[in-house]
PDB file of N, CA and C in Angstrom:
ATOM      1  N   UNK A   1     -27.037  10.830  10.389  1.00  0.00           N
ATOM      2  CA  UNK A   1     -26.777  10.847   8.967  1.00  0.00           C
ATOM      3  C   UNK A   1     -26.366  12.262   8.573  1.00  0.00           C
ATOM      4  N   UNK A   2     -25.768  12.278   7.358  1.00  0.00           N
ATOM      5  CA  UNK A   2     -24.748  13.662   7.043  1.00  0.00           C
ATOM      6  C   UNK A   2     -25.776  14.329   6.411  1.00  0.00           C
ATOM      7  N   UNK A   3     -25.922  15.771   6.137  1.00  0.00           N
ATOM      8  CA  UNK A   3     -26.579  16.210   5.267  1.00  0.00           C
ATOM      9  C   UNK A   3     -26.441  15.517   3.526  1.00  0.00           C
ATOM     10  N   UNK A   4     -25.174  15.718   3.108  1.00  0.00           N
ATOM     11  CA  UNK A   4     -25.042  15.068   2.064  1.00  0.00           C
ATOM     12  C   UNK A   4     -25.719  13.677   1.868  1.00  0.00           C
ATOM     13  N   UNK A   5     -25.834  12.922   3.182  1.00  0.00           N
ATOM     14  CA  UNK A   5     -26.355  11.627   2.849  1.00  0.00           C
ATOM     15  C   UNK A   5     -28.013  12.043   2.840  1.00  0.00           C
ATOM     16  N   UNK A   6     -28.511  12.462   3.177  1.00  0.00           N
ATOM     17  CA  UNK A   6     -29.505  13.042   3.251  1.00  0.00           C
ATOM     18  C   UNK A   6     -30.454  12.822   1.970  1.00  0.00           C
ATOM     19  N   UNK A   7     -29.330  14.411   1.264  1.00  0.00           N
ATOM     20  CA  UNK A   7     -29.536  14.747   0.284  1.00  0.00           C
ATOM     21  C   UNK A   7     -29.671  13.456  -1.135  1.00  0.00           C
ATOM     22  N   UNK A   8     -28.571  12.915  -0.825  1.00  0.00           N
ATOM     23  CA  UNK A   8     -28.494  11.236  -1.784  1.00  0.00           C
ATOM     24  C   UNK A   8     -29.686  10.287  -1.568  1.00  0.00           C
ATOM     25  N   UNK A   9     -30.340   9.980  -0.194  1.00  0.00           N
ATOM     26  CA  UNK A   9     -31.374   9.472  -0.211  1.00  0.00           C
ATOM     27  C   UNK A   9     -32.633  10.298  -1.018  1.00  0.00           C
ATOM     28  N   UNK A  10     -32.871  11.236  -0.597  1.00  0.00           N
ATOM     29  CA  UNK A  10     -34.165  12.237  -0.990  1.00  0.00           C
ATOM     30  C   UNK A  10     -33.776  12.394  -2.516  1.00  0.00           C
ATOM     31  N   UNK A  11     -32.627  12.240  -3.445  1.00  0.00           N
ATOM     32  CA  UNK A  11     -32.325  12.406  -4.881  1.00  0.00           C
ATOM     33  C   UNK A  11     -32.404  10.951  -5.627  1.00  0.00           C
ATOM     34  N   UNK A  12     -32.262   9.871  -4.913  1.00  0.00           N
ATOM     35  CA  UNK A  12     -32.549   8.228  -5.129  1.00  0.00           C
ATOM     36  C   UNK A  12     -33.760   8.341  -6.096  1.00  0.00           C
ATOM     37  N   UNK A  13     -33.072   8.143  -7.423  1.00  0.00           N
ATOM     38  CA  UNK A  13     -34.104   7.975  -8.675  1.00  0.00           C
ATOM     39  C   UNK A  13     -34.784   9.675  -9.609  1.00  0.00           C
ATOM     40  N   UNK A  14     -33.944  10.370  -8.955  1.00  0.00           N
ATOM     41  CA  UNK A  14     -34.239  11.591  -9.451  1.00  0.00           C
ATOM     42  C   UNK A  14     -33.058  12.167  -9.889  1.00  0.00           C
ATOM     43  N   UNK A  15     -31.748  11.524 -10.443  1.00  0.00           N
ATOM     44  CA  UNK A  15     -30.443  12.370 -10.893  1.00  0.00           C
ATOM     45  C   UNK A  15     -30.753  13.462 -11.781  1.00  0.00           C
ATOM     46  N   UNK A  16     -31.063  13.317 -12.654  1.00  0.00           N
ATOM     47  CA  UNK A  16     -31.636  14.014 -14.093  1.00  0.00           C
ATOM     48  C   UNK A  16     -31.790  15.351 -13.640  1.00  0.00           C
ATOM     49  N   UNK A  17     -33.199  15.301 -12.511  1.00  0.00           N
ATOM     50  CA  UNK A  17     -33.943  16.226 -12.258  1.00  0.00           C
ATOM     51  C   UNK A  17     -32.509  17.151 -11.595  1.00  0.00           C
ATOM     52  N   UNK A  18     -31.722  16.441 -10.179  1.00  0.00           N
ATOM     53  CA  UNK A  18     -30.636  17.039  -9.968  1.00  0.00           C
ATOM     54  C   UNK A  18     -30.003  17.853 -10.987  1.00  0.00           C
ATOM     55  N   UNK A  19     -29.275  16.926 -11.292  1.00  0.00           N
ATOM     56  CA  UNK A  19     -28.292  17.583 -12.797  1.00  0.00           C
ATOM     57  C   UNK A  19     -29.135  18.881 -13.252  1.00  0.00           C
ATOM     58  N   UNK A  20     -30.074  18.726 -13.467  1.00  0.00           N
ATOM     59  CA  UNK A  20     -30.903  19.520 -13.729  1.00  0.00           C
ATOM     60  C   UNK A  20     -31.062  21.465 -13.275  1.00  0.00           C
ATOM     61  N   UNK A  21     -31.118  21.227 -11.778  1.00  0.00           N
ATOM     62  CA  UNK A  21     -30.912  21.444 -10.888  1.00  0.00           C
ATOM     63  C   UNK A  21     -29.561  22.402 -10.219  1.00  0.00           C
ATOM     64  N   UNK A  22     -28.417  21.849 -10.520  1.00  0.00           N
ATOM     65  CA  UNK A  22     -27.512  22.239 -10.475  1.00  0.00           C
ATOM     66  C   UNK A  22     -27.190  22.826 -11.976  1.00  0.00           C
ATOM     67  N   UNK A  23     -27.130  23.028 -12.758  1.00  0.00           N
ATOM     68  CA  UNK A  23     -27.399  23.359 -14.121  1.00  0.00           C
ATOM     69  C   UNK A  23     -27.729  25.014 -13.770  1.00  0.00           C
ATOM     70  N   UNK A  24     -29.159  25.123 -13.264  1.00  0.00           N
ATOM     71  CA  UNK A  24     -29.844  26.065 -12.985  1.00  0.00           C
ATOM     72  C   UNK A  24     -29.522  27.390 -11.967  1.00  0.00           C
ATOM     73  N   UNK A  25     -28.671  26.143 -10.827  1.00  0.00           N
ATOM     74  CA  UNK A  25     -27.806  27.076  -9.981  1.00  0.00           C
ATOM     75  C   UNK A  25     -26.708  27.427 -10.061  1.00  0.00           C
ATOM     76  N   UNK A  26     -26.143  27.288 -10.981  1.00  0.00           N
ATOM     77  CA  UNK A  26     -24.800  27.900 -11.801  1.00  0.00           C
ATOM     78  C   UNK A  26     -24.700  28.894 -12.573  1.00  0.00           C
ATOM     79  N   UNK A  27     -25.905  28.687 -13.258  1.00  0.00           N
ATOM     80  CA  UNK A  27     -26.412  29.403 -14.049  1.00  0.00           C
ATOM     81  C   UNK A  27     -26.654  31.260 -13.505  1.00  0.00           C
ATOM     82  N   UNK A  28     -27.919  30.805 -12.420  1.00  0.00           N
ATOM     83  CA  UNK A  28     -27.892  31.766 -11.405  1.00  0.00           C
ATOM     84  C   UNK A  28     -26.770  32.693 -10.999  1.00  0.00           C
ATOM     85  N   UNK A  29     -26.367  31.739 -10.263  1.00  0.00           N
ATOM     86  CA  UNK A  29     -24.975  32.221  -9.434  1.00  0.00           C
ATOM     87  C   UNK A  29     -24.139  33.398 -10.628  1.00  0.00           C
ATOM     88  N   UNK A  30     -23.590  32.710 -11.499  1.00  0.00           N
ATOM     89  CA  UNK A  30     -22.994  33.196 -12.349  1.00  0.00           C
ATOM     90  C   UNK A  30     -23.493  35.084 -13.370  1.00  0.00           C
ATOM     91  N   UNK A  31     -24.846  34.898 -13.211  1.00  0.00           N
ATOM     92  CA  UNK A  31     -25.749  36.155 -13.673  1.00  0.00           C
ATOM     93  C   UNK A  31     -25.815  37.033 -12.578  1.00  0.00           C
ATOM     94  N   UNK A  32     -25.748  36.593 -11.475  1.00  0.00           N
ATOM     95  CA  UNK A  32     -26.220  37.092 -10.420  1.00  0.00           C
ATOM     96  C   UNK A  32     -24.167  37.974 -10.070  1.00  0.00           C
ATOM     97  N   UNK A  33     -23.191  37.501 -10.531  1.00  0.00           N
ATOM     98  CA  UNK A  33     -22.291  37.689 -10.125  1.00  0.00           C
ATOM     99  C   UNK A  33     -21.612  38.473 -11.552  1.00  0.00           C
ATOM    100  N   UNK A  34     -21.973  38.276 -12.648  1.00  0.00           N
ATOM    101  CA  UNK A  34     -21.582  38.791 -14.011  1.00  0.00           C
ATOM    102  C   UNK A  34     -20.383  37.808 -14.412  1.00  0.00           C
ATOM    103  N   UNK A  35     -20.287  36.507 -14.031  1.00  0.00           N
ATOM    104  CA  UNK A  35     -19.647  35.877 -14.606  1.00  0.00           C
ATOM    105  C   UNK A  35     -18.350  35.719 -13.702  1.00  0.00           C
ATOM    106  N   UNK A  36     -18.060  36.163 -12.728  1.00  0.00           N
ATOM    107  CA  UNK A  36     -16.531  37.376 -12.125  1.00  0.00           C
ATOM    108  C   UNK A  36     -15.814  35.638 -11.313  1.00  0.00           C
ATOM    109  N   UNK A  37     -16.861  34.921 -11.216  1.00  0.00           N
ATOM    110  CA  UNK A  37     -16.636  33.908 -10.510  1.00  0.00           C
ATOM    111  C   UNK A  37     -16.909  32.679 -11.270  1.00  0.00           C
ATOM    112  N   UNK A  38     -16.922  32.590 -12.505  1.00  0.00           N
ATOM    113  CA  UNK A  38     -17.500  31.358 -13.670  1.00  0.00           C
ATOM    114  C   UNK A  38     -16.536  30.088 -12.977  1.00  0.00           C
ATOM    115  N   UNK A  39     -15.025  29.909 -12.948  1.00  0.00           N
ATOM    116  CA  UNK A  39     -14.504  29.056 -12.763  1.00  0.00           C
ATOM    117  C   UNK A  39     -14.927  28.206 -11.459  1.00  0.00           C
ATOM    118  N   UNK A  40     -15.032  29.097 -10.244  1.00  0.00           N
ATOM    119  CA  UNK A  40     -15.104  28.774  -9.303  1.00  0.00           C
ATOM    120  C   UNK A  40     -16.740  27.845  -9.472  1.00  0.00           C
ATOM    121  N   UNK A  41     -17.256  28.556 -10.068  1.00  0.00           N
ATOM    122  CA  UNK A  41     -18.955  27.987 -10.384  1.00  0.00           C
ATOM    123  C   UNK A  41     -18.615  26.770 -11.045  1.00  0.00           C
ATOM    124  N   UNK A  42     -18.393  26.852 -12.250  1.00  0.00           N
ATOM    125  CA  UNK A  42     -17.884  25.857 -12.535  1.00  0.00           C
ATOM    126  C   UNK A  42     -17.520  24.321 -12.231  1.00  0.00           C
ATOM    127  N   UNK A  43     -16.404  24.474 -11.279  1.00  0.00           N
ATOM    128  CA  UNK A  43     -15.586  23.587 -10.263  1.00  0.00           C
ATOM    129  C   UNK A  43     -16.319  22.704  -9.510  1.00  0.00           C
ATOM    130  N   UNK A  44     -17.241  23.649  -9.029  1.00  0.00           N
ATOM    131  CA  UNK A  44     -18.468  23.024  -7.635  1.00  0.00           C
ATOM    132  C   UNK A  44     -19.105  22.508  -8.564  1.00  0.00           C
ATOM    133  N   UNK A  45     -19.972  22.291 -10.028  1.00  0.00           N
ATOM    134  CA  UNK A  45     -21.292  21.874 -10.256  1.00  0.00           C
ATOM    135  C   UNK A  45     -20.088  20.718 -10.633  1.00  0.00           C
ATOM    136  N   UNK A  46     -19.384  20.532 -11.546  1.00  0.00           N
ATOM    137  CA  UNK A  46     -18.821  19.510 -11.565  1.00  0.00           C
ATOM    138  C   UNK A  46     -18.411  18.391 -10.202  1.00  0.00           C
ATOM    139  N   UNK A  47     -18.017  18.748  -8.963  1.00  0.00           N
ATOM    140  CA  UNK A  47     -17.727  18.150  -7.520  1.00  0.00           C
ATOM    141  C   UNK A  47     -19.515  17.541  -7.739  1.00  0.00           C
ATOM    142  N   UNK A  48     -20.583  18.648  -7.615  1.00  0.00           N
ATOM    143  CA  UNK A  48     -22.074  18.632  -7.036  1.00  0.00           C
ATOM    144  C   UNK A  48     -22.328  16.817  -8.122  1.00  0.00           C
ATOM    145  N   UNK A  49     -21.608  17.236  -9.096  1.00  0.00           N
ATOM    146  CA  UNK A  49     -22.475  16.006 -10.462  1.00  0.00           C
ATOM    147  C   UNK A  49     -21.673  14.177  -9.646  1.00  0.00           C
ATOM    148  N   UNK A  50     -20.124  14.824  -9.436  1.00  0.00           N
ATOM    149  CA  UNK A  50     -19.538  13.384  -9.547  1.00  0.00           C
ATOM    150  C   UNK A  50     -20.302  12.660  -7.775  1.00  0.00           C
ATOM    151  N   UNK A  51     -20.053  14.129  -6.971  1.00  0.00           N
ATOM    152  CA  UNK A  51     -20.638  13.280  -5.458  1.00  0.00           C
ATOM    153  C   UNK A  51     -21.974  13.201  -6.140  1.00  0.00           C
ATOM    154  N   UNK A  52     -23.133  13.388  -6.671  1.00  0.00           N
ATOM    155  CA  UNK A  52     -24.340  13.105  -6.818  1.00  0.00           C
ATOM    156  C   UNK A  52     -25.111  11.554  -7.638  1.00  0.00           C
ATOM    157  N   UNK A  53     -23.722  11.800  -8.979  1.00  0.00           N
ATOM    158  CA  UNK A  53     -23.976  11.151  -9.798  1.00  0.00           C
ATOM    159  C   UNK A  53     -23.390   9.644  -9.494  1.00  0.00           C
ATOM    160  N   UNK A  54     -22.342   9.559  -9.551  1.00  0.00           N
ATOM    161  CA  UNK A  54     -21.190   8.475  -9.246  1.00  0.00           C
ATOM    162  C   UNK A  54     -21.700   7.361  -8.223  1.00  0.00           C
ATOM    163  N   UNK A  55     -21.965   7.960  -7.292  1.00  0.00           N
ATOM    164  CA  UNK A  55     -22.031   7.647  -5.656  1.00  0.00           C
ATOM    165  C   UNK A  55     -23.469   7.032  -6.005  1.00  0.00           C
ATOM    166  N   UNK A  56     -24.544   7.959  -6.185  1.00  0.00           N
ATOM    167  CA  UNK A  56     -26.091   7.456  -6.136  1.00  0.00           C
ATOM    168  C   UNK A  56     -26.641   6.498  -7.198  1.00  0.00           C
ATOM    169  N   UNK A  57     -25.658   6.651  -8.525  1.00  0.00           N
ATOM    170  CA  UNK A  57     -25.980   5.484  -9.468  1.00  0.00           C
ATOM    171  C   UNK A  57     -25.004   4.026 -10.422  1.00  0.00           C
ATOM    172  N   UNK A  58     -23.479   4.789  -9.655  1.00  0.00           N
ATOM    173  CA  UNK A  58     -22.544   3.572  -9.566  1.00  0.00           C
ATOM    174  C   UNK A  58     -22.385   4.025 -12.324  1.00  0.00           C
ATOM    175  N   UNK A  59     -23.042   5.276 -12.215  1.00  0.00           N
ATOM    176  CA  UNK A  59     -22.736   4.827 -13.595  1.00  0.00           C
ATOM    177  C   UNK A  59     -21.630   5.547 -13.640  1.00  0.00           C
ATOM    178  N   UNK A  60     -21.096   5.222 -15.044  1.00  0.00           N
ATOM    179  CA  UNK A  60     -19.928   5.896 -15.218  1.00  0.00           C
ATOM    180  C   UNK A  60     -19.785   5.308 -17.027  1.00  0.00           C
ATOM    181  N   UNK A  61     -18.868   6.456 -17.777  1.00  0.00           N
ATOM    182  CA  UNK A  61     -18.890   6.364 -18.782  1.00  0.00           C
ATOM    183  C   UNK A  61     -17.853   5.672 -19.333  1.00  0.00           C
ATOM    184  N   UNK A  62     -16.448   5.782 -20.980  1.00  0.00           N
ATOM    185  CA  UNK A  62     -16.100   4.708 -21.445  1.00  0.00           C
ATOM    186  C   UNK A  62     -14.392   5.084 -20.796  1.00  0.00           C
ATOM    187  N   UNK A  63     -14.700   6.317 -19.980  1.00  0.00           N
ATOM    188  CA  UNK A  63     -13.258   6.482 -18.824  1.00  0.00           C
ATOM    189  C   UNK A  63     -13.185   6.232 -17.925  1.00  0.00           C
ATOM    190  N   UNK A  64     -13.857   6.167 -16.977  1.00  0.00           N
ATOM    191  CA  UNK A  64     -13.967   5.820 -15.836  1.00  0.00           C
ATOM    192  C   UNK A  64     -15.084   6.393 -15.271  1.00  0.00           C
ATOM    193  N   UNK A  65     -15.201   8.203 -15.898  1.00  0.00           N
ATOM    194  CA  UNK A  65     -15.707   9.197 -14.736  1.00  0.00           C
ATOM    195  C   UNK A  65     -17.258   9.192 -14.731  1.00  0.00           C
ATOM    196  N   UNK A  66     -17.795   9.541 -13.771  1.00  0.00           N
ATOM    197  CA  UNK A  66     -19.473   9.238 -13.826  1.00  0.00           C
ATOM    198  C   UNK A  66     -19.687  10.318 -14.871  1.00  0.00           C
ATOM    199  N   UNK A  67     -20.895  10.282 -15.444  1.00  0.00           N
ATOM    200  CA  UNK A  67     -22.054  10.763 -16.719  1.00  0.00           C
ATOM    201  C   UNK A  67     -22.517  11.857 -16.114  1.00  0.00           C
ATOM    202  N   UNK A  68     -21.622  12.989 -16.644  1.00  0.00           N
ATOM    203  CA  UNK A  68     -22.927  14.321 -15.718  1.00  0.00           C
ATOM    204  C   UNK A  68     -23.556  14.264 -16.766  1.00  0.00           C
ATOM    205  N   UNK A  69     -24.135  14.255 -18.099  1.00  0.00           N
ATOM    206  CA  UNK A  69     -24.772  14.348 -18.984  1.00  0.00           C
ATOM    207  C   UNK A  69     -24.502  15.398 -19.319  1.00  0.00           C
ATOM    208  N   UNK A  70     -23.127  15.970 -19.617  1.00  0.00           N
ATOM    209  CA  UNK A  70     -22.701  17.505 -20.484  1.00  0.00           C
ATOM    210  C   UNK A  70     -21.511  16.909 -20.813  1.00  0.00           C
ATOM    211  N   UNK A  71     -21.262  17.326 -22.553  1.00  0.00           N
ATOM    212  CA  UNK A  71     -20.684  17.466 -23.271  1.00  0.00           C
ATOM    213  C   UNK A  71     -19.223  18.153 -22.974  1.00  0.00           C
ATOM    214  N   UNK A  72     -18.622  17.767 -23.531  1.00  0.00           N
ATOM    215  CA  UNK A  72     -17.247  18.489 -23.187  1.00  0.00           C
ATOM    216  C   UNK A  72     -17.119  19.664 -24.241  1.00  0.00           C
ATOM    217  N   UNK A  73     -16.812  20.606 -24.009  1.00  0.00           N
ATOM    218  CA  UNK A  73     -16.909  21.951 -24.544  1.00  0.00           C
ATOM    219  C   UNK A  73     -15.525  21.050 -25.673  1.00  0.00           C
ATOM    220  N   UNK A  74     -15.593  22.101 -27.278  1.00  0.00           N
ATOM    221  CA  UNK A  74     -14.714  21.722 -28.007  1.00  0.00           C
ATOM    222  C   UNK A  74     -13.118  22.849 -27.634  1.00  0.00           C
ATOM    223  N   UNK A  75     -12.311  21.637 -28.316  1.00  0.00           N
ATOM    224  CA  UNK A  75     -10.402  22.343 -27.734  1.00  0.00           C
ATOM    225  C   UNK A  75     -10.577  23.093 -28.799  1.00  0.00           C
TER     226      UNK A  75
END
């Protein structure tokens, strides 16, 4: 089994907490770096939400794309 699959079993019923999770390590990353790399941070928690979210709970919202549970920043 893959790490990633791994990881999807051991997160089975705990997305939230994930999301959560990744939230936190972006967060990090980003303080820890002064921001110099936000996009790139960025990019990955979004990849981290859809392989986490999508895949482990089949939800998805009124577009297609799975529910990271964040708001879309305003245009």
């Amino acid at each position: 089994m893959s790490v990633m699959g791994k990881l999807k079993h051991m997160l089975k019923g705990h997305e939230d907490q994930a999301g959560q999770g990744i939230d936190k390590t972006g967060d990090f990353v980003d303080g820890r770096t002064q921001g110099k790399h936000s996009g790139q941070v960025d990019s990955a928690q979004e990849r981290l939400r859809r392989q986490m979210g999508s895949e482990q709970t089949g939800q998805t919202g009124q577009t297609g794309q799975a529910d990271t549970g964040r708001e879309d920043p305003p245009r």
